[in-house]
N, C-alpha and C. Protein backbone atom coordinates (compact mmCIF):
# COMPACT_ATOMS: atom_id res chain seq x y z
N UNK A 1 29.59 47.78 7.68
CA UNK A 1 29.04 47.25 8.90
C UNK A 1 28.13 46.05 8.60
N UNK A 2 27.10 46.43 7.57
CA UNK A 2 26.34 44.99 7.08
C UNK A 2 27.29 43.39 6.62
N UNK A 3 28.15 43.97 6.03
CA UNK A 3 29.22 42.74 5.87
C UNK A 3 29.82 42.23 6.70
N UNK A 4 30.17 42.96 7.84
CA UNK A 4 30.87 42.24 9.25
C UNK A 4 29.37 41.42 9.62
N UNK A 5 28.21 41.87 9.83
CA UNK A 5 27.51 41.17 10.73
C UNK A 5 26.90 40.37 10.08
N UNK A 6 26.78 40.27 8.26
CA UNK A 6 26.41 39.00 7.75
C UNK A 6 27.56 37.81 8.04
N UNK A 7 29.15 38.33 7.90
CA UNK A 7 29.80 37.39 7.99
C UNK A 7 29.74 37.15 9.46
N UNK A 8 29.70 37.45 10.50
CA UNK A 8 29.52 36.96 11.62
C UNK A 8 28.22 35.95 11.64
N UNK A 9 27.24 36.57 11.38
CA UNK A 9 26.08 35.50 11.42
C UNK A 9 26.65 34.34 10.18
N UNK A 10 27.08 34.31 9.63
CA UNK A 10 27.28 33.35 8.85
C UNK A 10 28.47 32.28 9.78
N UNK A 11 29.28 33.11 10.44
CA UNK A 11 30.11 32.17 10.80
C UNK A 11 29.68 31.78 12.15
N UNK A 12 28.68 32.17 13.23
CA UNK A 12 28.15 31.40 14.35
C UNK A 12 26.90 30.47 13.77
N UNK A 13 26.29 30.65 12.47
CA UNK A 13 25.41 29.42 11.88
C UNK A 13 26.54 28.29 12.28
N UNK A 14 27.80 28.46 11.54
CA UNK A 14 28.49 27.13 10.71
C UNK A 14 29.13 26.46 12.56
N UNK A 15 28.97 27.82 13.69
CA UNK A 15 29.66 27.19 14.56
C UNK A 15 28.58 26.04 15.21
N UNK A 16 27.18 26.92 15.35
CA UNK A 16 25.54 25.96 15.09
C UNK A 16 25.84 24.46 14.84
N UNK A 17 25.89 24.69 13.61
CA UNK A 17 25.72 23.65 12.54
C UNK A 17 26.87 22.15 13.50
N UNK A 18 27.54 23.18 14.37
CA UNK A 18 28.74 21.84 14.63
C UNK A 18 28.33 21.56 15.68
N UNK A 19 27.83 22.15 16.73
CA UNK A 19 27.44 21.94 17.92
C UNK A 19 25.97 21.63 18.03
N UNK A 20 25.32 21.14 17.61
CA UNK A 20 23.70 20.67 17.67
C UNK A 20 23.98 19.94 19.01
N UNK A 21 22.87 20.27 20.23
CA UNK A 21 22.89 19.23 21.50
C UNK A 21 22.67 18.02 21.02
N UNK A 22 22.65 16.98 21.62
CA UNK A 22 21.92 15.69 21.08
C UNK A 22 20.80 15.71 21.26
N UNK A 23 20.35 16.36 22.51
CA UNK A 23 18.58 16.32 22.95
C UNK A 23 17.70 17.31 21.62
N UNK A 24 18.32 18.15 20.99
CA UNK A 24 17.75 18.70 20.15
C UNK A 24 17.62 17.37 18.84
N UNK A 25 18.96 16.81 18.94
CA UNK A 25 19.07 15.88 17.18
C UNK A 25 17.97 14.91 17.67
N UNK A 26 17.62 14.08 19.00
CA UNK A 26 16.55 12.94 19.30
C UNK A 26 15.42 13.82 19.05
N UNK A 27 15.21 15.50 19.09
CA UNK A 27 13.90 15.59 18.81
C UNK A 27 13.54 15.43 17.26
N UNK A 28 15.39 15.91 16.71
CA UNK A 28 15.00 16.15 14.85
C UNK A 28 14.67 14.84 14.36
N UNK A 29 15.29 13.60 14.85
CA UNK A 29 14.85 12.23 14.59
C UNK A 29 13.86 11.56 15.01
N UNK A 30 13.36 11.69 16.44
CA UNK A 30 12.20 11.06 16.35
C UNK A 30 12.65 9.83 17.80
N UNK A 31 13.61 9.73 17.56
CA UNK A 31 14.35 8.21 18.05
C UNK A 31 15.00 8.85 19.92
N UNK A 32 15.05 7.28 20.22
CA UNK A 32 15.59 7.58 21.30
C UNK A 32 17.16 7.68 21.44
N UNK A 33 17.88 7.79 22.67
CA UNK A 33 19.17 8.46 22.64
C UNK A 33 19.75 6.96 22.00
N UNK A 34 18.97 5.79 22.75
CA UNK A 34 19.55 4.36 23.01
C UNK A 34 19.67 3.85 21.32
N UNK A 35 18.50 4.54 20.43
CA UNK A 35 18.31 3.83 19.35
C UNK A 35 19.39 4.50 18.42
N UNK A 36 19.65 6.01 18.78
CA UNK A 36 20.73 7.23 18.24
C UNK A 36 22.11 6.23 18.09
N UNK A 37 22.46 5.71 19.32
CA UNK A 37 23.98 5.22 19.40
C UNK A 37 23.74 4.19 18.90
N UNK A 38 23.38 3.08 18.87
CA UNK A 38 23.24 2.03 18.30
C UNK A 38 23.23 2.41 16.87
N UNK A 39 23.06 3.48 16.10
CA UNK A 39 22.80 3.31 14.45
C UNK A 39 24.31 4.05 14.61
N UNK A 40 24.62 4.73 15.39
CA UNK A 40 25.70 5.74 15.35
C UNK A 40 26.74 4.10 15.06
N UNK A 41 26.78 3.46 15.74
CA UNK A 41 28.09 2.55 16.29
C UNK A 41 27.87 1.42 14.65
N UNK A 42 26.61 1.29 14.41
CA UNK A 42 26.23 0.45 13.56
C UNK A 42 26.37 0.82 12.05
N UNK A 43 26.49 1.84 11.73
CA UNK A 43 26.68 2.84 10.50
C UNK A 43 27.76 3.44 10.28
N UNK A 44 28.29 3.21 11.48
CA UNK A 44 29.26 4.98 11.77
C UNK A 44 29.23 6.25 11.29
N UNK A 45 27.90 6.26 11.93
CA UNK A 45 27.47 7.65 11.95
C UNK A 45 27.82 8.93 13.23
N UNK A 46 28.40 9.58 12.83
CA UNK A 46 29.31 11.00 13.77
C UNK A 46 27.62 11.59 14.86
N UNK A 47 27.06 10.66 15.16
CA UNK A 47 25.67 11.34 15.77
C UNK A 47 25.71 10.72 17.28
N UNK A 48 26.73 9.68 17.54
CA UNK A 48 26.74 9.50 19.21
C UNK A 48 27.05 10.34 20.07
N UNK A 49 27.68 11.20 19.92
CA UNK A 49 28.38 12.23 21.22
C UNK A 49 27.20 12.86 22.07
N UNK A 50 27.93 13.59 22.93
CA UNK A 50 26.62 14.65 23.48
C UNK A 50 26.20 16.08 22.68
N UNK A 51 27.03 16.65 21.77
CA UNK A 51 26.97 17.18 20.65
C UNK A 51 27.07 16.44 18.90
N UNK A 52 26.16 16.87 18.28
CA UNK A 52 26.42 16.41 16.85
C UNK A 52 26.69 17.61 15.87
N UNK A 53 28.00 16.89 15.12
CA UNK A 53 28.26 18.15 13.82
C UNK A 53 27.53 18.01 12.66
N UNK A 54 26.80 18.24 12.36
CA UNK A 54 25.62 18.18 11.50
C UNK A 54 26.65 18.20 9.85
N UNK A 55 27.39 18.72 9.50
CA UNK A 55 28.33 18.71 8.47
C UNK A 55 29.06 17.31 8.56
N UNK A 56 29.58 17.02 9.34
CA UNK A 56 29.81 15.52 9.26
C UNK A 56 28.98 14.45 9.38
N UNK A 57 27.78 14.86 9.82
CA UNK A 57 26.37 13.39 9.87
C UNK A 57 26.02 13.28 8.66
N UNK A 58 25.85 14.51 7.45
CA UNK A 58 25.77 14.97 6.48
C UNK A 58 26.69 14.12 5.25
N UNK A 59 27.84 14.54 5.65
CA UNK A 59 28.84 14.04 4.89
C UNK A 59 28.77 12.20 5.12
N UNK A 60 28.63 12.04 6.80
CA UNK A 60 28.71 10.58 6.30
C UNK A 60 27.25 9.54 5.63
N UNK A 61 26.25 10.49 6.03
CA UNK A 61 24.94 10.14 5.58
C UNK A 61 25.18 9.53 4.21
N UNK A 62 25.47 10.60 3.17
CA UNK A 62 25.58 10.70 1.95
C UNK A 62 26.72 9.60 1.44
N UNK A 63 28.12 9.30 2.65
CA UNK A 63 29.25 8.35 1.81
C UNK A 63 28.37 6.61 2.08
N UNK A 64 27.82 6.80 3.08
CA UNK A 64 27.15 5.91 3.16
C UNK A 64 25.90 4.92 2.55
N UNK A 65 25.27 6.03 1.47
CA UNK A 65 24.34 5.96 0.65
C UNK A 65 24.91 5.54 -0.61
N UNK A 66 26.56 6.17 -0.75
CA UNK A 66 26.98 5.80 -1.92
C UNK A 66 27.88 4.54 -1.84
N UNK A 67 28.03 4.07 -0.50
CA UNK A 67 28.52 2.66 -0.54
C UNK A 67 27.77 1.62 -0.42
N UNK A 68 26.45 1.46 -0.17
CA UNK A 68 25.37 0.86 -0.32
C UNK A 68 24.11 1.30 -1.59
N UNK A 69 24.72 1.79 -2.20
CA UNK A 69 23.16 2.28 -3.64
C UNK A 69 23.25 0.49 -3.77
N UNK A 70 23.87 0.13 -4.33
CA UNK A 70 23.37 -0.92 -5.00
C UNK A 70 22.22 -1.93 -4.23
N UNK A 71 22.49 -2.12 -2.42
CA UNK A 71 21.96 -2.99 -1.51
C UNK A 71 20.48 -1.86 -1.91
N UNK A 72 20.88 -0.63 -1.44
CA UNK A 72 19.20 0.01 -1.39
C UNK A 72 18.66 0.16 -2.58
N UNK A 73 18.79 0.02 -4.01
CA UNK A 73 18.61 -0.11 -4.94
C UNK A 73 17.06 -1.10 -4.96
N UNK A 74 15.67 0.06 -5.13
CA UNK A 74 14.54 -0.71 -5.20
C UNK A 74 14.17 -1.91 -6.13
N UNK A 75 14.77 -2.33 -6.80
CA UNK A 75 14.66 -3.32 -8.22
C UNK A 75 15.89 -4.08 -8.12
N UNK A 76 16.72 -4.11 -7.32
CA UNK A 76 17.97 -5.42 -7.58
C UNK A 76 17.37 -6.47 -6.37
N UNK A 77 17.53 -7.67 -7.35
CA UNK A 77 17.16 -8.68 -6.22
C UNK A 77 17.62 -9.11 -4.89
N UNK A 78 17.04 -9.02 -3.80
CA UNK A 78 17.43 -9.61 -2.17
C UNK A 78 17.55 -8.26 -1.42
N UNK A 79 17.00 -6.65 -2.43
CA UNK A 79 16.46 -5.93 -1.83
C UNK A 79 15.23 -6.11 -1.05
N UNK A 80 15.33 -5.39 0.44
CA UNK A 80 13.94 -5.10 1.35
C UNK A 80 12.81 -5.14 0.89
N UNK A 81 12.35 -4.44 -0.24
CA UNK A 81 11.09 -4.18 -0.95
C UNK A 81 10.62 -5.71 -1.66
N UNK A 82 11.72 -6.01 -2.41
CA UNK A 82 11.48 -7.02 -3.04
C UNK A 82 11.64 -7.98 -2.14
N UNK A 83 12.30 -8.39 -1.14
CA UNK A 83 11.89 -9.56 -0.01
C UNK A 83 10.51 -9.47 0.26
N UNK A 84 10.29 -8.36 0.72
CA UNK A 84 8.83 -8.30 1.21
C UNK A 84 7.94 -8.52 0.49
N UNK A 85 7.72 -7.83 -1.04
CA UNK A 85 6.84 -8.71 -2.20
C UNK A 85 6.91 -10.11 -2.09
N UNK A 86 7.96 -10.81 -1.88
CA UNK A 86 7.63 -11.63 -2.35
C UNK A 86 7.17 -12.81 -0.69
N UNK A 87 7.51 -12.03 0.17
CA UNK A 87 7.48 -13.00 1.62
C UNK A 87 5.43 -12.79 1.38
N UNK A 88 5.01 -11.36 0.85
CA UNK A 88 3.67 -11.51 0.71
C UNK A 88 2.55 -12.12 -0.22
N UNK A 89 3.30 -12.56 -1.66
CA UNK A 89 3.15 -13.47 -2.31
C UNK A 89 3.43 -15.11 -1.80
N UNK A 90 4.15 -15.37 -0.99
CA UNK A 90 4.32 -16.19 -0.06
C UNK A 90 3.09 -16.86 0.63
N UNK A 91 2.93 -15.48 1.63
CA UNK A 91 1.43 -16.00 2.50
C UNK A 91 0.46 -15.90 1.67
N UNK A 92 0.20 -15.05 0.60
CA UNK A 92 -1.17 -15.50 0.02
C UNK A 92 -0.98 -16.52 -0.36
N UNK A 93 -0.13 -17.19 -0.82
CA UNK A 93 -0.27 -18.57 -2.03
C UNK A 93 -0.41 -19.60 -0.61
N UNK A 94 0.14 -19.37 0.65
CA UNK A 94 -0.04 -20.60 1.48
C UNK A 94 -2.04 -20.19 2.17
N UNK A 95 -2.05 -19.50 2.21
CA UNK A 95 -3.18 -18.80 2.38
C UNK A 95 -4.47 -19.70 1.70
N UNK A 96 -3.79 -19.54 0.09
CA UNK A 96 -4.95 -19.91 -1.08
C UNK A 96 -5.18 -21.46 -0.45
N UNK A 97 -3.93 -21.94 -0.41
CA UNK A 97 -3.86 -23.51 -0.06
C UNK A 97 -4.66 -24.19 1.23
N UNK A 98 -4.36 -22.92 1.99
CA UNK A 98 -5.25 -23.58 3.40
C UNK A 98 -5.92 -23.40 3.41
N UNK A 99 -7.22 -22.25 1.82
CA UNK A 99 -8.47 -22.75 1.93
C UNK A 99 -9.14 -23.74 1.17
N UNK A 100 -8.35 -23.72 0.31
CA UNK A 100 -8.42 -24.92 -0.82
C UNK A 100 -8.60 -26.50 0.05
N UNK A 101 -7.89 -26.52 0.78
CA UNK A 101 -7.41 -28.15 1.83
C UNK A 101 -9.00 -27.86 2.90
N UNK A 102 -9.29 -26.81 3.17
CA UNK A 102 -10.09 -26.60 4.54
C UNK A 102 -11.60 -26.39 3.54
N UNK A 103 -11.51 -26.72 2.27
CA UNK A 103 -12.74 -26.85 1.59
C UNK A 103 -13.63 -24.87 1.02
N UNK A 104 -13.09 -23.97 1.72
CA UNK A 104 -13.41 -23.12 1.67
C UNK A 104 -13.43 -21.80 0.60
N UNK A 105 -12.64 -22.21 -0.15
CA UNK A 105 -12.08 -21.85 -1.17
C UNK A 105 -13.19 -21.90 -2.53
N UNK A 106 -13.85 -20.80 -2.83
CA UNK A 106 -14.53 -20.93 -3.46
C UNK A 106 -14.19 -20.18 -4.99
N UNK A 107 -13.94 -20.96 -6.21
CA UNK A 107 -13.27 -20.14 -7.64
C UNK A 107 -13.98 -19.06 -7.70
N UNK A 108 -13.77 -17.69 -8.22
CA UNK A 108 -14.34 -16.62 -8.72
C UNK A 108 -15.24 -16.88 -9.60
N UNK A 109 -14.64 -17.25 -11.10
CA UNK A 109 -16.29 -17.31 -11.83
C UNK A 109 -17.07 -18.53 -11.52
N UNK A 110 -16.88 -19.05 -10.41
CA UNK A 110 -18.05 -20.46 -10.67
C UNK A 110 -19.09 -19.35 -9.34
N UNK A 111 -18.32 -18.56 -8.52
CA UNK A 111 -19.05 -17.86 -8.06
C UNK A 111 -19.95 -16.76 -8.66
N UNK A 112 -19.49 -16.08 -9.72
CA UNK A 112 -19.88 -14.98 -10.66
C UNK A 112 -20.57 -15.71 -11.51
N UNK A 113 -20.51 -16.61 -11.65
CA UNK A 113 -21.80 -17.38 -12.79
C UNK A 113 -22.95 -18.02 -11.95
N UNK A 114 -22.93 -18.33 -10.58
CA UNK A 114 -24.16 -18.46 -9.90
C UNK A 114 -24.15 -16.94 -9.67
N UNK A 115 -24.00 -16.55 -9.05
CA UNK A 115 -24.92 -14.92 -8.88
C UNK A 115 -25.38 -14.46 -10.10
N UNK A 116 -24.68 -14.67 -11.06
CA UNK A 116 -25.28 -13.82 -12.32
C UNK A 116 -26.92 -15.30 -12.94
N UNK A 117 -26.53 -16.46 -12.34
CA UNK A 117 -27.62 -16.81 -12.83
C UNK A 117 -29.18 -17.06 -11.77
N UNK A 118 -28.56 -16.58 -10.84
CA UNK A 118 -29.86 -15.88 -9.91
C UNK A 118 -30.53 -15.14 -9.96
N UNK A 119 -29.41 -14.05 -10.80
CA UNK A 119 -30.23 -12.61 -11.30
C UNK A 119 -31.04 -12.74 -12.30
N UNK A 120 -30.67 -13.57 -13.22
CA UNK A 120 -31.46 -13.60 -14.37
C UNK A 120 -32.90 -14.70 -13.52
N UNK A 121 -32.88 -15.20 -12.65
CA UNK A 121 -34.06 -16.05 -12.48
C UNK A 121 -34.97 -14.89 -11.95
N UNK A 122 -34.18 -13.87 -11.05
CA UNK A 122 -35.02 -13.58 -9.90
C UNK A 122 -35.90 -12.06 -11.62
N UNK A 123 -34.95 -11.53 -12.93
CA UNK A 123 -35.56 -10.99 -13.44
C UNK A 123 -36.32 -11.48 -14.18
N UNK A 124 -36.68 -12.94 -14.31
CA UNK A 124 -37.74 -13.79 -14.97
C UNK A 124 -38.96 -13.74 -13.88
N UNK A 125 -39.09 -13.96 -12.56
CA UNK A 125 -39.95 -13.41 -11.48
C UNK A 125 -40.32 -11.78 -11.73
N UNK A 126 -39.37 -11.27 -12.25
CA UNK A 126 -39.88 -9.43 -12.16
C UNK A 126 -41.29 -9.91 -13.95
N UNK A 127 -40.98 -10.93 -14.67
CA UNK A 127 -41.83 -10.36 -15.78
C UNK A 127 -43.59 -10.97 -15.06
N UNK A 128 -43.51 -11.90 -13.85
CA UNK A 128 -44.40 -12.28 -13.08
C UNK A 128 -44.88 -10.96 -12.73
N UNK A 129 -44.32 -9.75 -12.10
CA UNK A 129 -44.55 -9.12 -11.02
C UNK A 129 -45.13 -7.64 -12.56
N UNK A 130 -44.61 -7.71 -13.32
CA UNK A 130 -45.22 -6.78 -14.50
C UNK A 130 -46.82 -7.30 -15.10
N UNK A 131 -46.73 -8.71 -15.35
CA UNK A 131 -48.18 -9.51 -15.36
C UNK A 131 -49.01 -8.28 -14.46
N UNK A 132 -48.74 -8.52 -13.58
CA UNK A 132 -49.79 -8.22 -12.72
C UNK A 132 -49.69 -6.82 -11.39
N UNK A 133 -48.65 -6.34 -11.78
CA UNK A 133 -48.74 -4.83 -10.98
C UNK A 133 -48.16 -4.12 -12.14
N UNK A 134 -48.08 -4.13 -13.06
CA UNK A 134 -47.46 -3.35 -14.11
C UNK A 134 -46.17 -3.01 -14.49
N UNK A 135 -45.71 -2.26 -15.26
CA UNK A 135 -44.59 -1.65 -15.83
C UNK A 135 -43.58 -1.62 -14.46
N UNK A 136 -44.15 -0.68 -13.95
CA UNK A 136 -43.68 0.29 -12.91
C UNK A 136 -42.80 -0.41 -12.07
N UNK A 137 -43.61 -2.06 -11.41
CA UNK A 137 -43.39 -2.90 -10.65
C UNK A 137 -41.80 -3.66 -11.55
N UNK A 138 -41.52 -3.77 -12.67
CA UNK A 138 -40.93 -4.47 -13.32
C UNK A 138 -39.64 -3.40 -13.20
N UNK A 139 -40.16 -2.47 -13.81
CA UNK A 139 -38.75 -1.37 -13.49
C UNK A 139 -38.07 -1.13 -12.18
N UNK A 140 -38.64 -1.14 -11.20
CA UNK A 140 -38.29 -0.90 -9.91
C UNK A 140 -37.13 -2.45 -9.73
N UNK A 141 -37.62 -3.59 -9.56
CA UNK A 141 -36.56 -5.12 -9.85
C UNK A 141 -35.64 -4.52 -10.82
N UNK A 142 -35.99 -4.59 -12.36
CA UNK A 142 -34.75 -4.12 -12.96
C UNK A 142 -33.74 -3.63 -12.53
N UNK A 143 -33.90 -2.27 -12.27
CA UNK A 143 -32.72 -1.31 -11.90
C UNK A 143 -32.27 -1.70 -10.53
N UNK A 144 -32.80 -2.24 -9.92
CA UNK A 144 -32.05 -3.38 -8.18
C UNK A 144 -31.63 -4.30 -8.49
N UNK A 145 -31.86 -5.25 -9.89
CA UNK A 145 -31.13 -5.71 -10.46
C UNK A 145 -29.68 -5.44 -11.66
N UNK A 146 -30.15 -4.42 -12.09
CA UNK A 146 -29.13 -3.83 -12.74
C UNK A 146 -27.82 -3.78 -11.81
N UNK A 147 -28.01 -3.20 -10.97
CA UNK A 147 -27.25 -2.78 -9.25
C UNK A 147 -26.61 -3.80 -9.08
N UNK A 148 -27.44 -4.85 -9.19
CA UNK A 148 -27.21 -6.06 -8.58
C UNK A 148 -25.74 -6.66 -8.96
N UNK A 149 -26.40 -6.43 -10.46
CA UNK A 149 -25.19 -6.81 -11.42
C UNK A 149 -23.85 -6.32 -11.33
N UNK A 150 -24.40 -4.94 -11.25
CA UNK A 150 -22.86 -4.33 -11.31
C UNK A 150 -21.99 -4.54 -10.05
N UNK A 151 -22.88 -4.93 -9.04
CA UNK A 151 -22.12 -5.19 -8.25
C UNK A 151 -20.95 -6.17 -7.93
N UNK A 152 -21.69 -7.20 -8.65
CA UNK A 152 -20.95 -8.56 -8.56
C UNK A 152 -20.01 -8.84 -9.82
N UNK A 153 -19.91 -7.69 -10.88
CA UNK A 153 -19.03 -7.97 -11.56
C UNK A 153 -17.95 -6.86 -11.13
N UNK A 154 -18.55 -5.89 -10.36
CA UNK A 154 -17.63 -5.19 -9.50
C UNK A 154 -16.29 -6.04 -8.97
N UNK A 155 -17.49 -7.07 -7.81
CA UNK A 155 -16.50 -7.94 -7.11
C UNK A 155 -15.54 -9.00 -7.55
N UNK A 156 -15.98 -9.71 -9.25
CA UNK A 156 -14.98 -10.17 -10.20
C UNK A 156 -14.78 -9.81 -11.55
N UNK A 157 -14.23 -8.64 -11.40
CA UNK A 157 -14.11 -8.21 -12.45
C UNK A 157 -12.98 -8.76 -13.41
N UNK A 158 -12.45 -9.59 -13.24
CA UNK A 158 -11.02 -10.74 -14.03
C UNK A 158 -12.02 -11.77 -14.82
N UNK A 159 -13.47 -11.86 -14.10
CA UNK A 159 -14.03 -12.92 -14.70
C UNK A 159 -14.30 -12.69 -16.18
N UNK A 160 -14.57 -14.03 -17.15
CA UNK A 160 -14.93 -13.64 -18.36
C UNK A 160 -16.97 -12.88 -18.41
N UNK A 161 -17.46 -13.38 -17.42
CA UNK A 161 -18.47 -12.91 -17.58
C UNK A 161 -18.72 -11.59 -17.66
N UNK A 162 -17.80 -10.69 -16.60
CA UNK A 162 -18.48 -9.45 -16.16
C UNK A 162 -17.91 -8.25 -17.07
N UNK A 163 -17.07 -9.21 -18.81
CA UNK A 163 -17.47 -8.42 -19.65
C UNK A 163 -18.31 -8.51 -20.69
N UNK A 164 -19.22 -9.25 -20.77
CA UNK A 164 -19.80 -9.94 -21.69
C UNK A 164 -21.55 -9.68 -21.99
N UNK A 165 -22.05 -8.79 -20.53
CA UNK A 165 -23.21 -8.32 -20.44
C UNK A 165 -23.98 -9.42 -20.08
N UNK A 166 -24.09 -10.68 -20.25
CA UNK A 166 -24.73 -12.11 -20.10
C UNK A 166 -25.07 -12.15 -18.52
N UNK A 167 -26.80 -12.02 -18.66
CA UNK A 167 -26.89 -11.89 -17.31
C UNK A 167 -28.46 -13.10 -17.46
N UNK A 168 -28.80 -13.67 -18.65
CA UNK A 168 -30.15 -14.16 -18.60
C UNK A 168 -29.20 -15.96 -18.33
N UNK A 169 -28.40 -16.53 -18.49
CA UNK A 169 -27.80 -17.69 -17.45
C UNK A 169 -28.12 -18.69 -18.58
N UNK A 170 -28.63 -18.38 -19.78
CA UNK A 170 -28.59 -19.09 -21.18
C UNK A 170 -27.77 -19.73 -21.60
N UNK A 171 -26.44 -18.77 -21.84
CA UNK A 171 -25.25 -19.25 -21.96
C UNK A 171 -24.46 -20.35 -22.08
């Protein structure tokens, strides 16, 4: 008796499996009915009807994947991914240019070498501020300067400075 009614349930799954409504497959996709037929007609994919056989969307899913690997193939050139790298290497480089032309464009280390030589002025002011309020006063600048530092080699860290520790502007 268990074997009749596994094979029965086994064989109204597979009848399932063929008859999916469509209103159920637009919920499994996401998509509308309009966007359904259009990939259906565009792919030829077995998913336009008012029922879908899920064994054949299946089957053509997969022949379809294997007649295009090479187009979807993440690393062959005039792939999607790689258009898009490079359409975004694109706008930055026109990007760089229109601030470069519009004056705005300011180099990284010529920026990282004035901040770093501010810091060292403003910790030549902290040995002022030890003169005459003490230690305490000098340590407190330090370590807001220390901060300071790390911050801005945070922000260029490609520069040659912000491995070099050079923060007194000697250099």
């Amino acid at each position: 008796m268990a074997r009749i009614e596994k094979a029965r349930e086994e064989d109204l799954r597979w009848r399932y499996y063929r008859t999916i409504p469509q209103r159920h497959w637009r919920e499994f996709s996401g998509r509308q009915a309009k966007v359904l037929r259009e990939q259906a007609a565009r792919y030829g994919l077995p998913f336009g009807e008012r029922t879908v056989d899920l064994p054949a969307v299946v089957r053509a899913l997969h022949d379809f994947l294997a007649a295009n690997a090479r187009k979807l193939a993440a690393d062959e050139p005039g792939d999607p991914p790689a258009l898009e790298k490079k359409r975004e290497e694109d706008w930055r480089m026109a990007r760089l240019k229109r601030h470069i032309l519009e004056g705005a464009h300011l180099p990284r280390a010529e920026v990282h070498d004035a901040l770093s030589r501010l810091a060292a002025r403003i910790r030549r002011c902290g040995e002022s501020l030890q003169r005459q309020f003490g230690p305490a006063a000098l340590k407190i600048l330090d370590d807001a300067l220390s901060d300071a530092q790390l911050e801005i080699d945070n922000l260029y860290p490609d520069s040659p400075r912000a491995h070099d520790g050079d923060v007194d502007g000697d250099t």
